[in-house]
N, C-alpha and C. Protein backbone atom coordinates (compact mmCIF):
# COMPACT_ATOMS: atom_id res chain seq x y z
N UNK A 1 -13.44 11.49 -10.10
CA UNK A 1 -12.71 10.44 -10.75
C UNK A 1 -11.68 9.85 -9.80
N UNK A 2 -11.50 8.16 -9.84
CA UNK A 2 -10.51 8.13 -8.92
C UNK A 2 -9.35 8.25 -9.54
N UNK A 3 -7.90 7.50 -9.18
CA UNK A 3 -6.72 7.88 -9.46
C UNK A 3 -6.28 7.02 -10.82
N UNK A 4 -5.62 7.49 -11.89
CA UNK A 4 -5.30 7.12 -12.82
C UNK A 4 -4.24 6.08 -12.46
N UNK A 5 -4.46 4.91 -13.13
CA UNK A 5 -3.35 3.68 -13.13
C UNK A 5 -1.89 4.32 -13.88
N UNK A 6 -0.85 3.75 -13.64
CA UNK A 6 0.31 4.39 -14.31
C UNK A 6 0.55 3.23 -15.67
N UNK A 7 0.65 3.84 -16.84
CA UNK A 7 0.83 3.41 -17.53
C UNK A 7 2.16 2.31 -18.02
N UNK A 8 1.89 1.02 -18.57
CA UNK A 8 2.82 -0.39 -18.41
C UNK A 8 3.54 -0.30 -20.08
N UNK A 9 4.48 -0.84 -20.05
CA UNK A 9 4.59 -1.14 -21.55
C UNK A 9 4.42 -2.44 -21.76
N UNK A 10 4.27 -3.16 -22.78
CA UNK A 10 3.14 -4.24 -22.96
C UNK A 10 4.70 -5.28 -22.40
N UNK A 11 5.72 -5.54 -22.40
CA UNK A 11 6.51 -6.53 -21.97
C UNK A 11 6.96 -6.37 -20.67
N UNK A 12 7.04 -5.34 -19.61
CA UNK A 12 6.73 -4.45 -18.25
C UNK A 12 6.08 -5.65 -17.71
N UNK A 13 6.62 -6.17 -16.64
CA UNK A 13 5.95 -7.33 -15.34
C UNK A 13 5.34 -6.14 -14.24
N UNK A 14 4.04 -6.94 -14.15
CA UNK A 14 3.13 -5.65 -13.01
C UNK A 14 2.74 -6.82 -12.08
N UNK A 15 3.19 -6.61 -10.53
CA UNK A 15 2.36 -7.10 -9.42
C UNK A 15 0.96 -6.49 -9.31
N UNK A 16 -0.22 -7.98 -9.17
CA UNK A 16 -1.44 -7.36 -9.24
C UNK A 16 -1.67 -7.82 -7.67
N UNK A 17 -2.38 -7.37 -7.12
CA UNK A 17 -3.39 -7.86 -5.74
C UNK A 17 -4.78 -7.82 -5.70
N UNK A 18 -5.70 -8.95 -5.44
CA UNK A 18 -6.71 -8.36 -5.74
C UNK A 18 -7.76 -9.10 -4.38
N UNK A 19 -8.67 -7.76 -3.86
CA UNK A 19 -8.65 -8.25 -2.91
C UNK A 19 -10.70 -7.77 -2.62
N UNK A 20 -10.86 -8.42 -1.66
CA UNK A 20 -12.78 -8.78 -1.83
C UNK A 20 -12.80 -8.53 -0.32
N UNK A 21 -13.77 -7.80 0.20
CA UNK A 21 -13.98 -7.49 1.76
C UNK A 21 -12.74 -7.53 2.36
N UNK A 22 -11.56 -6.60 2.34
CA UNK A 22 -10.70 -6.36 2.84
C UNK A 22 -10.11 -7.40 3.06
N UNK A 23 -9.91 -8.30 1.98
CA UNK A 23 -9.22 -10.08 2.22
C UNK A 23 -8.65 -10.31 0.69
N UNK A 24 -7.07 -10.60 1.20
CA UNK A 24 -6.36 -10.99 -0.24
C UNK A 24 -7.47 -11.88 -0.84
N UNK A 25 -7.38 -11.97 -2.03
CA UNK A 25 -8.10 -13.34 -2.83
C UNK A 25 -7.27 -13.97 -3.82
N UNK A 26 -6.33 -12.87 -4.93
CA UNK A 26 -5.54 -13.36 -5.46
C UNK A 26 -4.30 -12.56 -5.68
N UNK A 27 -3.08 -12.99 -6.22
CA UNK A 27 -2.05 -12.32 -6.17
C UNK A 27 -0.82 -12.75 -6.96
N UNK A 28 -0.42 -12.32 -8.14
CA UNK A 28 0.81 -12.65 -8.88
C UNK A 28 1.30 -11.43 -10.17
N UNK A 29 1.70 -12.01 -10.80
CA UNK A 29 2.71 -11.06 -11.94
C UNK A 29 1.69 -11.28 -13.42
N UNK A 30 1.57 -10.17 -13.79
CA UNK A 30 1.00 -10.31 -15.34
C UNK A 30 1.90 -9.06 -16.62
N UNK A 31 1.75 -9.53 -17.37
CA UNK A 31 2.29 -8.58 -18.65
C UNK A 31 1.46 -7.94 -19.10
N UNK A 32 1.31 -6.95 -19.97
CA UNK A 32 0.70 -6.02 -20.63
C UNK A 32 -0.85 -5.28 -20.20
N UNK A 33 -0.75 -5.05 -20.87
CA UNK A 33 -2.13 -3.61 -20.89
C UNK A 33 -3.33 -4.18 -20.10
N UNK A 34 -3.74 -5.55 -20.46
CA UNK A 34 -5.06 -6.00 -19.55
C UNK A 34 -4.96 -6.97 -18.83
N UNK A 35 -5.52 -6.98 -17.96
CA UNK A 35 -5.36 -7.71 -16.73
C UNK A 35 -6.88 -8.88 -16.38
N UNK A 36 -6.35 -9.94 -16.10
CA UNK A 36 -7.48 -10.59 -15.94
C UNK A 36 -7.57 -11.69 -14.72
N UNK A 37 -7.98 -10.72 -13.57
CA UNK A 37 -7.75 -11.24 -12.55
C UNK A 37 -7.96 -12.67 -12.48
N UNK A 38 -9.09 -13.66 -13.32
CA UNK A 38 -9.58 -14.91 -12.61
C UNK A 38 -8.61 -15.58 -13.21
N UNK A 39 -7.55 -14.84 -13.93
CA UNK A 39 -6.29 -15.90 -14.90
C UNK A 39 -4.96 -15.93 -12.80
N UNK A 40 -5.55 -15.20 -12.32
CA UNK A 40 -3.82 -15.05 -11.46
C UNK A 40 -4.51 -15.97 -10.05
N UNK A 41 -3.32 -16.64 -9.66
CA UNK A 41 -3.81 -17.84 -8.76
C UNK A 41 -4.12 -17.54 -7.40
N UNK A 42 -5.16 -18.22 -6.73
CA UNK A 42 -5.69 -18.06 -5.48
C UNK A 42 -4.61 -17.25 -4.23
N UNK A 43 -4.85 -16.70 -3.80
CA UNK A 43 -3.84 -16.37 -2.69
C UNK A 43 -4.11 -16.91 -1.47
N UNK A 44 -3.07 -17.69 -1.17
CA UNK A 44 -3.24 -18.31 0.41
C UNK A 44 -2.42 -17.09 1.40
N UNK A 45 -3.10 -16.94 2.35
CA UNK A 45 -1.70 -16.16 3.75
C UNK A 45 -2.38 -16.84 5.11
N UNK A 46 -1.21 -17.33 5.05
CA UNK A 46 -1.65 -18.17 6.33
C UNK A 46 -1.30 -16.85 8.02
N UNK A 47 -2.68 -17.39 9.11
CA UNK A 47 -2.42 -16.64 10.06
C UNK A 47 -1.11 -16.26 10.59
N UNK A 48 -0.89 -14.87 10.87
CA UNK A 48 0.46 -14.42 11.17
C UNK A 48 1.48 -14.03 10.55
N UNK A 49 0.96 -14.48 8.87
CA UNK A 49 2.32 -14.06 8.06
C UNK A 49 2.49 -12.72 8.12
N UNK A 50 3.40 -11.84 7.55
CA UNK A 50 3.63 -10.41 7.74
C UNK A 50 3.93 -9.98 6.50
N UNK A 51 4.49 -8.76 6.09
CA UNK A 51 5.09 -8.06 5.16
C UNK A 51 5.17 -6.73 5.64
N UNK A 52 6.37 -6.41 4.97
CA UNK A 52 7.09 -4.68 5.08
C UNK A 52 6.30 -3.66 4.48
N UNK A 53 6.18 -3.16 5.15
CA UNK A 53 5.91 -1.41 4.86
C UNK A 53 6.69 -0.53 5.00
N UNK A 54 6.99 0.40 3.94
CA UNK A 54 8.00 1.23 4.50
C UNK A 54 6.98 2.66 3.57
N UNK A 55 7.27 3.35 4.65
CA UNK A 55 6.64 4.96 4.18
C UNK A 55 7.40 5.93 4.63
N UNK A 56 7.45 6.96 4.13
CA UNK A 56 8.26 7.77 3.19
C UNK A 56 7.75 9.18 3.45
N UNK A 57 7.72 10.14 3.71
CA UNK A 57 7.22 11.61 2.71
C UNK A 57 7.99 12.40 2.66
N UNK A 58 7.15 13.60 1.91
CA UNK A 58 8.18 14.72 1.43
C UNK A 58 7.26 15.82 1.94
N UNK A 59 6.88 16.77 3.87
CA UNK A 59 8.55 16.45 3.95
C UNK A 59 8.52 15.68 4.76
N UNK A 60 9.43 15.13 5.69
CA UNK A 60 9.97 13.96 6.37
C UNK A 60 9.54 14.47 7.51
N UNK A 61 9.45 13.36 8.72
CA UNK A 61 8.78 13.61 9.93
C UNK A 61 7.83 13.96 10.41
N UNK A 62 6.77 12.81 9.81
CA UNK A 62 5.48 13.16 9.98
C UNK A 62 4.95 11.97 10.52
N UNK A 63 3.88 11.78 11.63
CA UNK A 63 3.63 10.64 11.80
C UNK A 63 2.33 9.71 11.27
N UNK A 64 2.22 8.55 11.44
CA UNK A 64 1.37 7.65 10.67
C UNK A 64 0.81 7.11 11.86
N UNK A 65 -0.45 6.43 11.28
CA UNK A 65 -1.12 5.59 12.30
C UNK A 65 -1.95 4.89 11.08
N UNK A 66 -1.94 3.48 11.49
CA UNK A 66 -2.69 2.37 11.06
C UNK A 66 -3.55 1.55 11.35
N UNK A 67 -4.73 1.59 10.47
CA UNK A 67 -6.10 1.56 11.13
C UNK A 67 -6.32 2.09 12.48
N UNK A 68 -5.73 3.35 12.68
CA UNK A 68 -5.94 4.22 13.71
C UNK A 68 -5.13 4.57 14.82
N UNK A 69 -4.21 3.32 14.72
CA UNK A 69 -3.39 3.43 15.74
C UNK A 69 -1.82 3.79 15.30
N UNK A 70 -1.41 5.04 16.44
CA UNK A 70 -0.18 5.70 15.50
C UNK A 70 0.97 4.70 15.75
N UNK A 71 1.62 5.18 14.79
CA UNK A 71 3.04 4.21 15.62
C UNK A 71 4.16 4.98 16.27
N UNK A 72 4.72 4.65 16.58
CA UNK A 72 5.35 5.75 17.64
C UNK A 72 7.26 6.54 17.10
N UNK A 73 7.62 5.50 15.80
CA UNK A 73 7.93 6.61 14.93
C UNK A 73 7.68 7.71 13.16
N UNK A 74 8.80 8.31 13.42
CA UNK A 74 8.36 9.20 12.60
C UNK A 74 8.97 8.61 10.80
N UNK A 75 8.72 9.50 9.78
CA UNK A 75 8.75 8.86 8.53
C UNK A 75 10.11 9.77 8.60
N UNK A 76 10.93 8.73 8.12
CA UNK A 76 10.90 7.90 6.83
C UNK A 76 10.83 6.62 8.08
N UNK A 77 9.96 5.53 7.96
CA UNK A 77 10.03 4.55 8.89
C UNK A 77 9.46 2.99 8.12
N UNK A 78 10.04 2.24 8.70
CA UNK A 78 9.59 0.25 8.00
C UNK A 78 8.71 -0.21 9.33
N UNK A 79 7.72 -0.57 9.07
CA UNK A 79 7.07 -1.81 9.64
C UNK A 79 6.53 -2.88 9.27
N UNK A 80 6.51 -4.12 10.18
CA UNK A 80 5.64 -5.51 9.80
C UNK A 80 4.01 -5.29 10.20
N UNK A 81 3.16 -5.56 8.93
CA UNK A 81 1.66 -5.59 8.45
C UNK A 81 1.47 -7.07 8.34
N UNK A 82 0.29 -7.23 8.89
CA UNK A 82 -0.49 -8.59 8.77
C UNK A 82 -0.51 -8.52 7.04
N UNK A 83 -0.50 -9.42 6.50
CA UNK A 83 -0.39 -10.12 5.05
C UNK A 83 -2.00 -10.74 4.96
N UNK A 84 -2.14 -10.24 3.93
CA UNK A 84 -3.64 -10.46 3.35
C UNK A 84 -4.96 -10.04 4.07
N UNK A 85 -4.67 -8.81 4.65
CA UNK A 85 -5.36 -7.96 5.22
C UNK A 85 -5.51 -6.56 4.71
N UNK A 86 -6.38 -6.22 4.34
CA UNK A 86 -6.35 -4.71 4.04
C UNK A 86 -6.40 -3.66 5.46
N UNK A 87 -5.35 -2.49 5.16
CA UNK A 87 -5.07 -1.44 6.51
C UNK A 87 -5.04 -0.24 5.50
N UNK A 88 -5.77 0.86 6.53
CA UNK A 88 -5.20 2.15 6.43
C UNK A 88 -4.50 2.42 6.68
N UNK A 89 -3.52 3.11 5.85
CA UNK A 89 -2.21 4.07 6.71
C UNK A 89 -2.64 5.57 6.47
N UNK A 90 -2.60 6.27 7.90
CA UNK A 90 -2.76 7.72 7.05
C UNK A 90 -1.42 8.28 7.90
N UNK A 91 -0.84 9.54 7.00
CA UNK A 91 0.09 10.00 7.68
C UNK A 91 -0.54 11.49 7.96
N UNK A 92 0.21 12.21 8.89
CA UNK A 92 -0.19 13.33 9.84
C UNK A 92 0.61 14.20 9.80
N UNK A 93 1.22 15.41 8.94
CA UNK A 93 2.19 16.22 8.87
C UNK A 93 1.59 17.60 9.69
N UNK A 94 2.51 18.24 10.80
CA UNK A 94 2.37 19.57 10.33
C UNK A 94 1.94 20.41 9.80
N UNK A 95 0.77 21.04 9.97
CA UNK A 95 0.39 22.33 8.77
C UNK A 95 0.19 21.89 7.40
N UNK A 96 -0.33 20.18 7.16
CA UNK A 96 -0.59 19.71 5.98
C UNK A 96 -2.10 18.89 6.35
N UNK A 97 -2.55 18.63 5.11
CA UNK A 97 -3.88 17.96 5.20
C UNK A 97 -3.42 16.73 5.37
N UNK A 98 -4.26 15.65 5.65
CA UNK A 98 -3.95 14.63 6.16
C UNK A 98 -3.93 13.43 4.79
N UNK A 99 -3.14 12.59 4.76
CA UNK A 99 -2.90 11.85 3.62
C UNK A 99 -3.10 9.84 3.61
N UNK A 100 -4.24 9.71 3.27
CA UNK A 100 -4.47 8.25 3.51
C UNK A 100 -4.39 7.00 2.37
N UNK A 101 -3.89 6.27 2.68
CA UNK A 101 -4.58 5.46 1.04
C UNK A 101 -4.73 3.41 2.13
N UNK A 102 -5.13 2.62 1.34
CA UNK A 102 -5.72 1.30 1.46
C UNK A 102 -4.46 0.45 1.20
N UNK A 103 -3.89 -0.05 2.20
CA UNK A 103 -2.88 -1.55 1.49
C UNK A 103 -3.51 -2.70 1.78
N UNK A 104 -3.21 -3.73 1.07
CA UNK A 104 -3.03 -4.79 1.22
C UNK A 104 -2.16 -5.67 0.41
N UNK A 105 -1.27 -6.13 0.88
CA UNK A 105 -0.18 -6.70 0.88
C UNK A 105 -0.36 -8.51 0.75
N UNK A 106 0.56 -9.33 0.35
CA UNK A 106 0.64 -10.80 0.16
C UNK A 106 2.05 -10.68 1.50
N UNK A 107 2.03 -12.22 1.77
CA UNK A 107 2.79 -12.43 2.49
C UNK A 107 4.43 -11.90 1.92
N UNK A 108 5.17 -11.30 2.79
CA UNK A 108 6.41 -10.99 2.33
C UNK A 108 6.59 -10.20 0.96
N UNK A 109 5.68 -9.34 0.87
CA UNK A 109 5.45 -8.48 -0.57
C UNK A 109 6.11 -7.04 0.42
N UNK A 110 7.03 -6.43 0.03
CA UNK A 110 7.49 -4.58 0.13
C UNK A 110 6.61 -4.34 -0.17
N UNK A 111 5.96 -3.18 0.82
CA UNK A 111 4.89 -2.39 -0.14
C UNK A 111 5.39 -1.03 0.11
N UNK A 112 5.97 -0.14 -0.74
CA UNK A 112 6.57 1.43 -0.77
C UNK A 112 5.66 2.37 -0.87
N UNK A 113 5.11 3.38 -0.13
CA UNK A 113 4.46 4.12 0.23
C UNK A 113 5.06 5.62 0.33
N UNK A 114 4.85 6.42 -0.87
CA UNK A 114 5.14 7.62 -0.81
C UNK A 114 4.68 8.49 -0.82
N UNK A 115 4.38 9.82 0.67
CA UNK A 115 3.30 10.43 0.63
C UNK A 115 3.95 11.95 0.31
N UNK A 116 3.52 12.79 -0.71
CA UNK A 116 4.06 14.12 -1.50
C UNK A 116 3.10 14.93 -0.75
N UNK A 117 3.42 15.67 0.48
CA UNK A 117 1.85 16.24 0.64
C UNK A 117 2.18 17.50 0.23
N UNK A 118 0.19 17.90 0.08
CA UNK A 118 0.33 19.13 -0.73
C UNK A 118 1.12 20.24 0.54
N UNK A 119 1.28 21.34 0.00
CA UNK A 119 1.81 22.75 0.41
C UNK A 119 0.60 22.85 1.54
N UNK A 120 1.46 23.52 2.37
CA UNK A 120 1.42 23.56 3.78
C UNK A 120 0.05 24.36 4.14
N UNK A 121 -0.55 24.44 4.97
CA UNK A 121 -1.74 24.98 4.88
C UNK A 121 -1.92 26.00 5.63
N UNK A 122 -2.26 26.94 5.21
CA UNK A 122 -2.11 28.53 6.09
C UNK A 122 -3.16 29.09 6.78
């Protein structure tokens, strides 16, 4: 099964992204329980735009690399991501399994990234 959505309360504003061969397509704010992507408007990102990443874990000082390539500091750390591109981030702890997930971001969208990794591996 994949990962359970977190549950909204029906007046709760949710950023949606929605995205087709690793390419924004659309992107805005909707209310309640269902979502209907062809209602939220086209997403433009023009070449070069960026957006923040900032990642996080618990515990701290672990490093990341995106779409493969590490970056050269450690978490808790912010960087600028191409906008309307989908990237891997995986982070790399110490004596932990390795922890990945898929962004893609709109131009100038925070995207907060918090990685809980499991207990340490013996």
């Amino acid at each position: 099964m994949g990962e359970s959505w977190p549950r909204v309360k029906s007046n709760e504003k949710v950023t949606v992204a929605v995205g087709s061969g690793g390419v924004l397509r659309r992107f805005g704010e909707v209310s309640g329980h269902r979502v209907d992507a062809t209602a939220l408007p086209q997403a433009t990102v023009a070449a070069g735009e960026k957006a923040p990443l900032l990642v996080s874990t618990e515990p701290a000082g672990c490093a990341v690399s995106i779409d493969g390539v590490r970056l050269p500091n450690e978490t808790p750390l912010g960087v600028l991501i191409d906008a309307g591109r989908e990237i891997a981030v995986e982070v790399l702890c110490q004596n932990h399994s390795p922890w990945t997930r898929h962004v893609l971001a709109a131009s100038g969208q925070t995207v907060n990234l918090t990685a809980q990794l499991a207990e340490p591996r013996r």
